[in-house]
C-alpha atoms as a PDB file:
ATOM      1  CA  UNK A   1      73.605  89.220  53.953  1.00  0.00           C
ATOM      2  CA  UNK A   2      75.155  88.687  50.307  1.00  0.00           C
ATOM      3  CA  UNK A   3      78.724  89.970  49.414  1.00  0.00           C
ATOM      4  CA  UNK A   4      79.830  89.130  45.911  1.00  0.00           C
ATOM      5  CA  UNK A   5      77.758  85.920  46.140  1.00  0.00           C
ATOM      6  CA  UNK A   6      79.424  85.052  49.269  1.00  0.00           C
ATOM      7  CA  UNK A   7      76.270  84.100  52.035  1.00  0.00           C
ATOM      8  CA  UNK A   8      78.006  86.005  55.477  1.00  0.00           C
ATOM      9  CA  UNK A   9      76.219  85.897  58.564  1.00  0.00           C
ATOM     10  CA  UNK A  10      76.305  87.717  61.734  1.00  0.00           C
ATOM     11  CA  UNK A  11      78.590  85.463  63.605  1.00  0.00           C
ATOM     12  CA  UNK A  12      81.240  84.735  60.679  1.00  0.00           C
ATOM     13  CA  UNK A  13      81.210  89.317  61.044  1.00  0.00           C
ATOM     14  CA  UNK A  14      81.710  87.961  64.639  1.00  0.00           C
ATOM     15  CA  UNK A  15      84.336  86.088  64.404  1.00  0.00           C
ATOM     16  CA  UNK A  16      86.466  87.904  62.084  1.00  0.00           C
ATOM     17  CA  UNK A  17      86.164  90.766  64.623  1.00  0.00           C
ATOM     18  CA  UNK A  18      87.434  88.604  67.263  1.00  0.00           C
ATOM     19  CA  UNK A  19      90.188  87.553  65.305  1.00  0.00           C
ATOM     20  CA  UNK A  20      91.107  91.030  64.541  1.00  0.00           C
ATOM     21  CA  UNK A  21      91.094  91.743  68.137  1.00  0.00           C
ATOM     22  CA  UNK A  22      93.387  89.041  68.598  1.00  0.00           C
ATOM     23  CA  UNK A  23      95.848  90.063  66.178  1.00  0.00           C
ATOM     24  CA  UNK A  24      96.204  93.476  67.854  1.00  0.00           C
ATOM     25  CA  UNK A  25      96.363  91.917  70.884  1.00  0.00           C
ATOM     26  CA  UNK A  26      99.116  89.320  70.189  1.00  0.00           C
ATOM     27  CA  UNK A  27     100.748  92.561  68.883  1.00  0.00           C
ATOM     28  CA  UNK A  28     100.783  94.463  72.063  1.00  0.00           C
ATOM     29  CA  UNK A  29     101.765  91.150  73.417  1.00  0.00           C
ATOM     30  CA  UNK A  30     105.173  90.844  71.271  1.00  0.00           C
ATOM     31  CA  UNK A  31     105.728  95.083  71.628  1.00  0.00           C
ATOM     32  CA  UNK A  32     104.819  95.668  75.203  1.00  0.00           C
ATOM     33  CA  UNK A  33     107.158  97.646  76.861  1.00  0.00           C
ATOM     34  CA  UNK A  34     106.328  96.438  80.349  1.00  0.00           C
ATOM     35  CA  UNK A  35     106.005  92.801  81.364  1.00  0.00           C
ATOM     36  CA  UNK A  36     102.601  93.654  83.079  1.00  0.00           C
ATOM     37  CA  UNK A  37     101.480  94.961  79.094  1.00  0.00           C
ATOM     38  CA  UNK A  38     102.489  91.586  78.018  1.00  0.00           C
ATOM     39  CA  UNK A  39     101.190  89.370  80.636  1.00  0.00           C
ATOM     40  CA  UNK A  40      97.823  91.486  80.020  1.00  0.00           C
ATOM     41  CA  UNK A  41      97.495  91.163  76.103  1.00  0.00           C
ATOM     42  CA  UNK A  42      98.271  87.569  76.809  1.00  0.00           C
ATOM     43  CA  UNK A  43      95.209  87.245  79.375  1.00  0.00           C
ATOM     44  CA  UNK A  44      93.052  89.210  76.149  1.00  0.00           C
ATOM     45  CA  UNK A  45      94.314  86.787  73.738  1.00  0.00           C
ATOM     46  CA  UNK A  46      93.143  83.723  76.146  1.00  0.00           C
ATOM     47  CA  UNK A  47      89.350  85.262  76.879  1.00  0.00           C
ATOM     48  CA  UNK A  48      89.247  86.119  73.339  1.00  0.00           C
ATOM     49  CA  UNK A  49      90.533  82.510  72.309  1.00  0.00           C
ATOM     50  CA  UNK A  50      87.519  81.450  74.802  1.00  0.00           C
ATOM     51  CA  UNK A  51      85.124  83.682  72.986  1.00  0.00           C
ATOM     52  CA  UNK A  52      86.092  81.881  69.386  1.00  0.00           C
ATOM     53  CA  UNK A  53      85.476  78.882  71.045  1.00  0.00           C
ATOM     54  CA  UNK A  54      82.048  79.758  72.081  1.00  0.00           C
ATOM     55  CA  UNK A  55      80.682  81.082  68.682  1.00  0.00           C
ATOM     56  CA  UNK A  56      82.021  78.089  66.632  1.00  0.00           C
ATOM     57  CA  UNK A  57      80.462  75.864  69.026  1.00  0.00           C
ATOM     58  CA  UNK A  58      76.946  78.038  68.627  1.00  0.00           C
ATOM     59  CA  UNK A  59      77.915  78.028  64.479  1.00  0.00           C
ATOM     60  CA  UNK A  60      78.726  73.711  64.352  1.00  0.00           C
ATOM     61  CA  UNK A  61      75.664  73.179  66.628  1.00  0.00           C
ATOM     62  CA  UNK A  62      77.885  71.911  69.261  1.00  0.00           C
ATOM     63  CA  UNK A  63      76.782  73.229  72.950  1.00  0.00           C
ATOM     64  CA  UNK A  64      79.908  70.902  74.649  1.00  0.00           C
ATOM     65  CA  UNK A  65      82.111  73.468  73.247  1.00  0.00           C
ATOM     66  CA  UNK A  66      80.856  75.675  75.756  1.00  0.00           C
ATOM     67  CA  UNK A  67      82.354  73.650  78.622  1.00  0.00           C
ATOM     68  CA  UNK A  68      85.734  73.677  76.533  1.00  0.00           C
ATOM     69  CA  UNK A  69      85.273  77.605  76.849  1.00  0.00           C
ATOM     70  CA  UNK A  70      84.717  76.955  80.637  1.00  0.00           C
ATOM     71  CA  UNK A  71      87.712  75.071  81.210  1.00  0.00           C
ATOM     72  CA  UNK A  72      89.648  76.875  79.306  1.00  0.00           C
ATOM     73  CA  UNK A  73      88.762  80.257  81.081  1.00  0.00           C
ATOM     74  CA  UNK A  74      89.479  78.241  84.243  1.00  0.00           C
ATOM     75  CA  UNK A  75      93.171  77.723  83.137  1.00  0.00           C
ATOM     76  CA  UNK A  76      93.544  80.948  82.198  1.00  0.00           C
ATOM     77  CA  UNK A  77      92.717  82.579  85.237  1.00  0.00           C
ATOM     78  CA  UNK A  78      94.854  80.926  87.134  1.00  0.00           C
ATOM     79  CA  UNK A  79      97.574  80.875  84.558  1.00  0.00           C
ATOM     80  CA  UNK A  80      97.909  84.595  84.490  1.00  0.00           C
ATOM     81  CA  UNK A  81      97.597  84.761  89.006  1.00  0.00           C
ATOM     82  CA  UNK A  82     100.955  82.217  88.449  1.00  0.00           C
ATOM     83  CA  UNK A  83     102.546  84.009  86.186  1.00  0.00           C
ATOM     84  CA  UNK A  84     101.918  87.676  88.080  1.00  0.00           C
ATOM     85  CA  UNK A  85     102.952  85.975  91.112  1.00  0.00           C
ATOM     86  CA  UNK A  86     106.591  84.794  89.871  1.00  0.00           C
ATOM     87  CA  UNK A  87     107.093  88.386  88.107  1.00  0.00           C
ATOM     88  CA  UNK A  88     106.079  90.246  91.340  1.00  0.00           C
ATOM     89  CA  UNK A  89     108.306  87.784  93.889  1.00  0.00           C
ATOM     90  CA  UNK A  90     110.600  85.270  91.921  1.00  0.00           C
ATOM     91  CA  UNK A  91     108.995  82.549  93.499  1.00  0.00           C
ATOM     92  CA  UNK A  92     105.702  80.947  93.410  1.00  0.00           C
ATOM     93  CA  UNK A  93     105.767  79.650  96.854  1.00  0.00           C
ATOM     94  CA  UNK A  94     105.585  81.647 100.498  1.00  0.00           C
ATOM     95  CA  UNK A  95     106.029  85.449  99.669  1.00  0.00           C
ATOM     96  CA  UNK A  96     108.668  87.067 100.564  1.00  0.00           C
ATOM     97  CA  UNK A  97     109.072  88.859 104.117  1.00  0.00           C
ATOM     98  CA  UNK A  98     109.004  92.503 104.918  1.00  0.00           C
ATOM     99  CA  UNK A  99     106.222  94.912 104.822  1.00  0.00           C
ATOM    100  CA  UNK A 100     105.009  93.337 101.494  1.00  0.00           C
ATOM    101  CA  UNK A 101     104.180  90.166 102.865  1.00  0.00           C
ATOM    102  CA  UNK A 102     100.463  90.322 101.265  1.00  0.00           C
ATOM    103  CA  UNK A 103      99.743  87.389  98.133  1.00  0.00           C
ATOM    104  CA  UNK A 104      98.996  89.120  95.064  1.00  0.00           C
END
């Protein structure tokens, strides 16, 4: 598709969209009024960051980037368990005891 003599394909439309989504997600991120909102839009941001990765690596002709997704995804995961973990008990070790005694 032609714009103004600008060539724009289906994943640059793509990627702008993810990069919107970011935006408003890094927004609810600073804003949040719980720390649950924030460590959610943080979580968004990171599969969305993994989701840029993927399409440049698709646009560049680059299929490794895929396995950068991967990996990142990976981290990100357990980044976010971590960090719910040591909002919910203060601690990221042995929870604490009582009738809550269940990980997260």
């Amino acid at each position: 598709m032609t714009i103004a003599g600008l060539t724009i394909s289906m994943f640059d439309i793509a990627m702008i969209a993810v990069l919107v989504s970011m935006a408003l997600s890094l927004f609810r991120a600073f804003v949040g009024p719980t720390v649950f909102d924030r460590i959610l839009a943080v979580n968004v941001t990171g599969t969305l960051t993994v989701l840029l990765i993927s399409i440049y690596g698709f646009l560049d002709g680059r299929p490794d980037f895929l396995d950068i997704g991967l990996l990142y995804a990976l981290i990100n995961f357990i980044g976010t368990i971590a960090v719910t973990k040591y909002v919910k008990y203060q601690d990221l070790g042995d929870p604490l005891e009582g009738p809550d005694e269940g990980d997260v």
